[in-house]
N, C-alpha and C. Protein backbone atom coordinates (compact mmCIF):
# COMPACT_ATOMS: atom_id res chain seq x y z
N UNK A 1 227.47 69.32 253.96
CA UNK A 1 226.59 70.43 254.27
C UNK A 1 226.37 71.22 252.99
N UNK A 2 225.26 71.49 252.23
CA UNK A 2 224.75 72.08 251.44
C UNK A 2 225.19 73.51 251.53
N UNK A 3 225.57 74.14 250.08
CA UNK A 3 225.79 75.92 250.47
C UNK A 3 224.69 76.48 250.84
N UNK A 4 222.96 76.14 250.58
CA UNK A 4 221.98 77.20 251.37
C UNK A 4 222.92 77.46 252.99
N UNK A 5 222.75 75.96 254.13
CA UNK A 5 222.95 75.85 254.98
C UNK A 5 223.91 76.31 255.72
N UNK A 6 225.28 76.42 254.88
CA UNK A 6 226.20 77.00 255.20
C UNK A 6 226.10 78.63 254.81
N UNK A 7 225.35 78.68 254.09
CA UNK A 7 225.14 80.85 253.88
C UNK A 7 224.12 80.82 255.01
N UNK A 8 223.25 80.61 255.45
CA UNK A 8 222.65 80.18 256.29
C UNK A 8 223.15 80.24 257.98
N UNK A 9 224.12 79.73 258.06
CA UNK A 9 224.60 79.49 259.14
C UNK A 9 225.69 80.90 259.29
N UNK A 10 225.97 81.02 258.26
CA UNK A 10 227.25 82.38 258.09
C UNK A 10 226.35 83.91 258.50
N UNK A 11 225.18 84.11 257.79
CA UNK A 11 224.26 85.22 258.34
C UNK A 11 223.87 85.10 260.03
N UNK A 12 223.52 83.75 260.16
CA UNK A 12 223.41 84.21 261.47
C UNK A 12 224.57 84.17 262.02
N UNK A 13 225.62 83.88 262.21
CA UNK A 13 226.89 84.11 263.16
C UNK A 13 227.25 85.27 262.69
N UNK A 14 227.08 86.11 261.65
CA UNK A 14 227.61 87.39 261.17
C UNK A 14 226.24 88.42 262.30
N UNK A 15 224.92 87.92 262.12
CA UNK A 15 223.86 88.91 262.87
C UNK A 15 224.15 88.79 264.38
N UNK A 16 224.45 87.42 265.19
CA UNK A 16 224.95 87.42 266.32
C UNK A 16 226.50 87.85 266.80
N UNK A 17 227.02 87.99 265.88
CA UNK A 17 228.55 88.37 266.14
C UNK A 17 228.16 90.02 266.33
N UNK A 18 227.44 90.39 265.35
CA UNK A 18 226.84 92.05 265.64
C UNK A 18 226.45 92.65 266.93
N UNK A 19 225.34 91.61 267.08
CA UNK A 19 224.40 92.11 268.36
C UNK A 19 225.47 91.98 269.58
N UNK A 20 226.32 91.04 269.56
CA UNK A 20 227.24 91.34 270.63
C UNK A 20 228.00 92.20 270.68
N UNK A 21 228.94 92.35 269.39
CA UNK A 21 229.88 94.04 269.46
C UNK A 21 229.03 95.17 269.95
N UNK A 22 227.98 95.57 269.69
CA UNK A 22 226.96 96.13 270.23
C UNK A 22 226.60 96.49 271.80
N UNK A 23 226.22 95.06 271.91
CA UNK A 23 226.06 94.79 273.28
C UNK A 23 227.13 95.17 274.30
N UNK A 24 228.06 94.47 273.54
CA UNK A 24 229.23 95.14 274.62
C UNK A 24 229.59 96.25 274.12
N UNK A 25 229.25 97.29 273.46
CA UNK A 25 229.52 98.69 273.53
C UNK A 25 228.85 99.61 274.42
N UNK A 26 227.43 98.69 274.49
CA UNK A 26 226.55 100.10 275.39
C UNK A 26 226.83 99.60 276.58
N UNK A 27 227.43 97.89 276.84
CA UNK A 27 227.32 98.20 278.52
C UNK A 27 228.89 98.76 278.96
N UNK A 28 229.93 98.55 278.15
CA UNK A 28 230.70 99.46 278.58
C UNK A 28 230.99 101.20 278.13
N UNK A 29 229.81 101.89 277.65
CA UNK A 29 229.90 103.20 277.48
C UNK A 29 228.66 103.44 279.06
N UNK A 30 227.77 102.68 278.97
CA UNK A 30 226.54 102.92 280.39
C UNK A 30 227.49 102.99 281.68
N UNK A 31 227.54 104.31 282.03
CA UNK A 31 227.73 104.32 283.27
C UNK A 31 227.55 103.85 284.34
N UNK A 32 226.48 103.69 284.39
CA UNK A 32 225.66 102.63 285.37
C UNK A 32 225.78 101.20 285.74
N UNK A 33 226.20 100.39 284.48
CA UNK A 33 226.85 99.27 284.32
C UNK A 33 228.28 99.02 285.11
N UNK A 34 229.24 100.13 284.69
CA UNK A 34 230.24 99.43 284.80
C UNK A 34 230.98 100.33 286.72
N UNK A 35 230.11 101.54 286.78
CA UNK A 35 229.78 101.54 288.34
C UNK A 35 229.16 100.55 289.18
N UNK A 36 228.38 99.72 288.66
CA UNK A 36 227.35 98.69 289.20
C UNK A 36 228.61 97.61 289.39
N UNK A 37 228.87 97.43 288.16
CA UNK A 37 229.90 95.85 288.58
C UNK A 37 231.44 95.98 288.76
N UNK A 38 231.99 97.33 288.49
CA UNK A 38 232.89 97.66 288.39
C UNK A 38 233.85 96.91 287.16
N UNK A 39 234.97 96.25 287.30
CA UNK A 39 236.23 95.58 286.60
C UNK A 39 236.00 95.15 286.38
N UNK A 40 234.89 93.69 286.67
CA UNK A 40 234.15 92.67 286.13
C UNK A 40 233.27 92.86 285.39
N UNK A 41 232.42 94.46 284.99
CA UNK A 41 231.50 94.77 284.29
C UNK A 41 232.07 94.91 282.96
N UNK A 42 233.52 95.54 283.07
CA UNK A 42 234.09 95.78 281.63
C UNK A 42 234.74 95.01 281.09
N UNK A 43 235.63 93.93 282.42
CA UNK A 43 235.74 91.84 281.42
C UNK A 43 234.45 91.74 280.51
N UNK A 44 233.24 91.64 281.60
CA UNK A 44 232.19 91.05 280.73
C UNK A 44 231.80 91.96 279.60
N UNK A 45 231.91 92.83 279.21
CA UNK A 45 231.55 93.83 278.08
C UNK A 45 232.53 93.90 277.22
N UNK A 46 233.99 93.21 277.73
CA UNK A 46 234.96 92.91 276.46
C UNK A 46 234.98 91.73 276.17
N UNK A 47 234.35 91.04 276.90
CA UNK A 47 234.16 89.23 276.27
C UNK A 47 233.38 89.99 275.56
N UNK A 48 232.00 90.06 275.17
CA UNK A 48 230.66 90.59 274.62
C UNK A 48 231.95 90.83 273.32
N UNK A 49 232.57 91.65 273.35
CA UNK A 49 233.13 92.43 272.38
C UNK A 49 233.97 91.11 270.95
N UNK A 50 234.42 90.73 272.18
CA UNK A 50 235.85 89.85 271.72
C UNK A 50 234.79 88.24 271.03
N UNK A 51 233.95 88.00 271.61
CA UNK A 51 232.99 86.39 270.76
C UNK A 51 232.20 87.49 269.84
N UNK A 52 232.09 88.39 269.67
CA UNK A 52 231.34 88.91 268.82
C UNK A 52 232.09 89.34 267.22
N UNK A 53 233.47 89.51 267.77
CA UNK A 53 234.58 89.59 266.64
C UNK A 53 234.60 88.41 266.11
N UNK A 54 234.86 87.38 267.41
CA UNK A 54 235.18 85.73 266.96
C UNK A 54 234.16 85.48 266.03
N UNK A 55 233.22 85.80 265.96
CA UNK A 55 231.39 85.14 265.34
C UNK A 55 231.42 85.75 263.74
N UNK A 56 231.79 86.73 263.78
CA UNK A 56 231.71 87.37 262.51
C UNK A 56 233.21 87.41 261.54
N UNK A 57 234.28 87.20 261.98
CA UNK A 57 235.70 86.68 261.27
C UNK A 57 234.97 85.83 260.26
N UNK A 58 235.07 84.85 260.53
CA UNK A 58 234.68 82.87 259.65
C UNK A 58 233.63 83.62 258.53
N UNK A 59 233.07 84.64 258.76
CA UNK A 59 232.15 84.60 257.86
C UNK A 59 232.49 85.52 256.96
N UNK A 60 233.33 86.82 257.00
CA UNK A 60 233.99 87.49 256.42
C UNK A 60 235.08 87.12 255.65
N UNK A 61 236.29 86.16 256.22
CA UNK A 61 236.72 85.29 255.21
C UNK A 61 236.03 83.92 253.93
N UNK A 62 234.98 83.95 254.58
CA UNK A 62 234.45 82.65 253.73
C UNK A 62 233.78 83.70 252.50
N UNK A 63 233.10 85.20 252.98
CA UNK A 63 232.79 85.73 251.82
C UNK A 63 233.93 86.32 250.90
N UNK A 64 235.45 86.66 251.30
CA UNK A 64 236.02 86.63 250.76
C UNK A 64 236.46 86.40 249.57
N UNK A 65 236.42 84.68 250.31
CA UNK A 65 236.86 83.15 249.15
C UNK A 65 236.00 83.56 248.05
N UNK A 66 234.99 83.21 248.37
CA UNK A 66 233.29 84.01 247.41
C UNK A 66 234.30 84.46 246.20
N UNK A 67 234.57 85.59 246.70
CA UNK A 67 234.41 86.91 246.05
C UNK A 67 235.44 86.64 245.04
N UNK A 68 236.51 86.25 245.05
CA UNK A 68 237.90 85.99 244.77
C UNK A 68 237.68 84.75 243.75
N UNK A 69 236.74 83.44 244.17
CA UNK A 69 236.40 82.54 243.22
C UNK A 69 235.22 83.12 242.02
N UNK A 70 234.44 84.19 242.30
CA UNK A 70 233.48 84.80 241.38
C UNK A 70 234.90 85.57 240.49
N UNK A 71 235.49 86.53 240.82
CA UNK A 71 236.41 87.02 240.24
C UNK A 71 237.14 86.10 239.13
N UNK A 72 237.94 84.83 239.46
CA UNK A 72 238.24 84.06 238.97
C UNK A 72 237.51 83.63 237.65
N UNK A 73 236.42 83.35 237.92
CA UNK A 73 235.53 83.09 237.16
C UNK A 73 234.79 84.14 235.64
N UNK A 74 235.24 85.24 236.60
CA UNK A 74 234.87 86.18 235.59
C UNK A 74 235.83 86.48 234.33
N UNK A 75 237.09 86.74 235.43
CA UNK A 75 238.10 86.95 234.30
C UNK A 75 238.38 85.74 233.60
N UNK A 76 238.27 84.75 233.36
CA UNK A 76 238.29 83.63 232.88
C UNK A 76 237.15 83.51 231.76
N UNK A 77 236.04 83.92 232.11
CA UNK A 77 235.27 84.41 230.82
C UNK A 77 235.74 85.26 229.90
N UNK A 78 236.22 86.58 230.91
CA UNK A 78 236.69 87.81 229.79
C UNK A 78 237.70 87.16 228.94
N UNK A 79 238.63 86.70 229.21
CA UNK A 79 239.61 85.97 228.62
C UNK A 79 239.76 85.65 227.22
N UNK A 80 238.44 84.22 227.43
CA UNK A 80 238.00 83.62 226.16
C UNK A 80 237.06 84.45 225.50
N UNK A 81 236.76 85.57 225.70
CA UNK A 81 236.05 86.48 224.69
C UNK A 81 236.86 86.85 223.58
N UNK A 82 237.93 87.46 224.59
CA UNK A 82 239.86 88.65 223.61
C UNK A 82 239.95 87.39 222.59
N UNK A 83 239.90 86.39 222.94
CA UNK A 83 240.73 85.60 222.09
C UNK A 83 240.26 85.31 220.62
């Protein structure tokens, strides 16, 4: 798998991991919601919560790695400059 595809694939599970933390915030702050379905309204608004964490983790560590291998890289330049 090519890195476009995989940055690619990481934005959207980072934009859908969003829209769900989200999602399950307003239906368990809406009153109306969780009077409507009761106990089962606020399972389903903490699943919403909980795949929306799951969706956006993988992509937060993978920018990590990123960040940590750019670092690497840098100081490894600075390096051979001092010398």
């Amino acid at each position: 798998m090519s890195q476009i595809i995989m940055i690619r694939l990481l934005k959207i599970s980072i934009v859908l991991g969003l829209c769900l933390i989200v999602t399950g915030h307003a239906l368990i702050v809406s009153s109306y919601f969780t009077r409507q379905h009761g106990i089962s309204g606020i399972i389903t608004a903490a699943a919403c919560i909980a795949i929306g964490v799951l969706l956006s983790l993988p992509t937060k560590i993978y920018l990590t790695i990123l960040l940590m291998e750019a670092e690497k890289r840098y100081l490894k330049a600075h390096s051979h400059k001092h010398k």
